[in-house]
Protein backbone atom coordinates (compact mmCIF):
# COMPACT_ATOMS: atom_id res chain seq x y z
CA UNK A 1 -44.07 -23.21 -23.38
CA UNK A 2 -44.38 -19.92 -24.14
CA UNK A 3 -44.48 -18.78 -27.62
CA UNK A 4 -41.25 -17.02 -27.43
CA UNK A 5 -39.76 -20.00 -25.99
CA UNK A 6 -40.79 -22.45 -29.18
CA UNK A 7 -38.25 -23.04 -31.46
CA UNK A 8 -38.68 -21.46 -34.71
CA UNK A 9 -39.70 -24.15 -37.59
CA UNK A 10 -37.32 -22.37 -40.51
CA UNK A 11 -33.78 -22.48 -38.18
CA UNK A 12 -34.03 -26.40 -37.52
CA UNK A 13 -31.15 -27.56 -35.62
CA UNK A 14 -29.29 -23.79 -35.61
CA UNK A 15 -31.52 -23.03 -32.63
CA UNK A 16 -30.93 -26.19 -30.93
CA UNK A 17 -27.25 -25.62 -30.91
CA UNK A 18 -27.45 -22.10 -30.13
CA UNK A 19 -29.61 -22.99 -27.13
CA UNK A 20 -27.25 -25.20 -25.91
CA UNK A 21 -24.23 -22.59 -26.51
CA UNK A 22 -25.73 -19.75 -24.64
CA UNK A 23 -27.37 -21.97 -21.84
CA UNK A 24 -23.10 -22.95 -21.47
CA UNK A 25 -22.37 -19.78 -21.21
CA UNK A 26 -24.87 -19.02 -18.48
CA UNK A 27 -23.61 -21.96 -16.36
CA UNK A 28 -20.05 -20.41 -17.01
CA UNK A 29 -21.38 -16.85 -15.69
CA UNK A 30 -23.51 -18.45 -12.78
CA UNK A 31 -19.90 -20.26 -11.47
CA UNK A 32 -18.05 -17.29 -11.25
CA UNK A 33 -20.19 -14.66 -9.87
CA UNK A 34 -19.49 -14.79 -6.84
CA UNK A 35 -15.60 -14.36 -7.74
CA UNK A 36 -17.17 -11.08 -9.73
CA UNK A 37 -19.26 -9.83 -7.13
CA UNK A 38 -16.19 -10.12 -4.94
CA UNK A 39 -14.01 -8.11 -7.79
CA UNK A 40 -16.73 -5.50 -7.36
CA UNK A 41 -16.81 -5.07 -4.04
CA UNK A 42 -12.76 -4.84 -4.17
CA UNK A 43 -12.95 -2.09 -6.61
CA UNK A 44 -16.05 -0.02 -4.82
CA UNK A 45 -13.64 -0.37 -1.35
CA UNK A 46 -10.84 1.65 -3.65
CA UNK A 47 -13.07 3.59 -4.67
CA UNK A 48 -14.62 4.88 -1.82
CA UNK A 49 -10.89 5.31 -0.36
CA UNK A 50 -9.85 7.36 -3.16
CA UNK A 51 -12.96 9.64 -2.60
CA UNK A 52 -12.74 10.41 1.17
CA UNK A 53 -8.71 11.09 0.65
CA UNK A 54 -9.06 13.32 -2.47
CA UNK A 55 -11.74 15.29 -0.30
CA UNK A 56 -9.51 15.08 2.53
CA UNK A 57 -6.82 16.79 0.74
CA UNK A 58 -9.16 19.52 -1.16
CA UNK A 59 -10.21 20.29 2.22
CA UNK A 60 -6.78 21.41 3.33
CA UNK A 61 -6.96 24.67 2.20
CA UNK A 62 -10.01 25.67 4.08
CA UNK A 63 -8.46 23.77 7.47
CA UNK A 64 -5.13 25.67 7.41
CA UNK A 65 -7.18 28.70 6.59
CA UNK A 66 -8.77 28.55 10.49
CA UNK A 67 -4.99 27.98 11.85
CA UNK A 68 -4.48 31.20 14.24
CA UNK A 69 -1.40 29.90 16.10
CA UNK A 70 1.37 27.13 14.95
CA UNK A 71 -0.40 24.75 17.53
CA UNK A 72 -3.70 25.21 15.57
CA UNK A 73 -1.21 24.10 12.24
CA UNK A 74 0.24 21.15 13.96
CA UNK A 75 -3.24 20.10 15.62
CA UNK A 76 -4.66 20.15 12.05
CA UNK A 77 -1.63 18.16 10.49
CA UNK A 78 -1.95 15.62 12.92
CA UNK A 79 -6.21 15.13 12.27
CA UNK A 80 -5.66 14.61 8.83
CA UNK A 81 -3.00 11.91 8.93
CA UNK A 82 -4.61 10.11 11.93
CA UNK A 83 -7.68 10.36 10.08
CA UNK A 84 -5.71 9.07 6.79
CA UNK A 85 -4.20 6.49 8.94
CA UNK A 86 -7.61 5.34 9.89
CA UNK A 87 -8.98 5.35 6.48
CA UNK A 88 -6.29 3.19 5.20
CA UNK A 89 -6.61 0.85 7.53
CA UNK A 90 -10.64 0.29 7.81
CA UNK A 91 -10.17 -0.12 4.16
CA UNK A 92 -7.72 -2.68 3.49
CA UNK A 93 -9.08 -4.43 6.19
CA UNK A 94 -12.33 -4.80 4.58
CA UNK A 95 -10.72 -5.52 1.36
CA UNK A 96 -8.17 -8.60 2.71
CA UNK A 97 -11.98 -9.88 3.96
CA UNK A 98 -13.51 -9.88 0.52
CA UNK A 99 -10.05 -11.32 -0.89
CA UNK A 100 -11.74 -14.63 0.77
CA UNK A 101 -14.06 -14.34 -2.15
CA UNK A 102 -11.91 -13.71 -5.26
CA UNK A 103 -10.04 -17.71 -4.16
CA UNK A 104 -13.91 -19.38 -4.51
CA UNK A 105 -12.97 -20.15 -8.57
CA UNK A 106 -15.16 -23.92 -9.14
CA UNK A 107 -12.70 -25.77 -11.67
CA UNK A 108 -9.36 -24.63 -10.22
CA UNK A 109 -6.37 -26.92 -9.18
CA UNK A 110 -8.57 -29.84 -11.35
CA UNK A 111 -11.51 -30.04 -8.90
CA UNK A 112 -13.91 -29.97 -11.94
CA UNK A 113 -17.34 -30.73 -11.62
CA UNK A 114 -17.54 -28.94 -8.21
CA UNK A 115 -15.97 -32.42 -7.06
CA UNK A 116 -13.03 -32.27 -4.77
CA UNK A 117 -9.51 -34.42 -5.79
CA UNK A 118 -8.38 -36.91 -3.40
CA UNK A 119 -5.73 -36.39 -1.39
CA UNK A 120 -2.30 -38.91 -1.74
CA UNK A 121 0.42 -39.92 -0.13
CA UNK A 122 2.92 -39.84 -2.27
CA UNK A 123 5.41 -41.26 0.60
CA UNK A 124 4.41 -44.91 1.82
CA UNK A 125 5.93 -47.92 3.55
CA UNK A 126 5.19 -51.29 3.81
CA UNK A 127 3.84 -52.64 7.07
CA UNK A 128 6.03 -54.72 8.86
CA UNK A 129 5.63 -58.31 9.36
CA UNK A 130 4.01 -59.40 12.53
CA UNK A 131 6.07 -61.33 14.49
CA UNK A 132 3.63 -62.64 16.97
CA UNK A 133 2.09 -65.26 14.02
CA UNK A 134 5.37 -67.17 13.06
CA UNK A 135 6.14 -68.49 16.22
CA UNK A 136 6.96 -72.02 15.16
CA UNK A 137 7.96 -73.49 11.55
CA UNK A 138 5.50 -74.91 9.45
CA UNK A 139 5.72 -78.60 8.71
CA UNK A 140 7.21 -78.31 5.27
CA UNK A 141 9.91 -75.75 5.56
CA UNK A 142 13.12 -76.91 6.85
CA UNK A 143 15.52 -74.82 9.07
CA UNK A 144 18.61 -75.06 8.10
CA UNK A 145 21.54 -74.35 10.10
């Protein structure tokens, strides 16, 4: 053990319990980062949309400003919304994929423990009596008529 690792002699059984509260918490933070890492990701994807479209529409100015004919205008109008279009859709696409991440979340719908719960059927019926066994009557029952 290292000496920063050796439990002081003058907190007793404080350290002990804070040891065991923190070293929780670490397990709690170790089970859900992957859901984080996914949030992340999610947010850096907006981000980086925001970002190309805000320069995409600062850049309008300076576009238009090369239009000579009405053509040039319409040519330019239809760039930047294809390109918008394109944007968009890259984006959420990537963003639906990382979605996949965020529904990893250990404990949920009481699967604690990393264990699994069973599945049941909550509808069942009886099995039916063979037939083929009791072909003739037993000694002691009698058949009545």
């Amino acid at each position: 053990m290292r000496g920063s690792e050796r439990p002081d002699a003058m907190c007793g059984p404080v350290e002990n319990m804070s040891q065991a509260y923190f070293a929780g918490i670490d397990r709690v933070a170790k089970a859900y980062e992957p859901t984080v890492n996914g949030l992340s990701r999610c947010n850096l994807e907006l981000a980086g949309l925001a970002a190309r479209r805000a320069r995409a529409w600062f850049d309008i100015p300076s576009t238009l400003g090369r239009c000579k004919t009405p053509q040039d205008l319409v040519g330019e109008q239809t760039k930047f919304w294809q390109t918008a279009f394109v944007q968009y859709t890259e984006t959420w696409q990537r963003v639906t994929a990382l979605v996949g991440t965020l529904a990893v979340i250990p404990g949920a719908n009481g699967a604690f423990g990393g264990k699994a719960t069973a599945t049941r059927d909550f509808i069942t019926f009886p099995d039916a009596p063979d037939t083929a066994e009791r072909t003739e009557p037993s000694r002691g029952e009698r058949r009545a008529a």
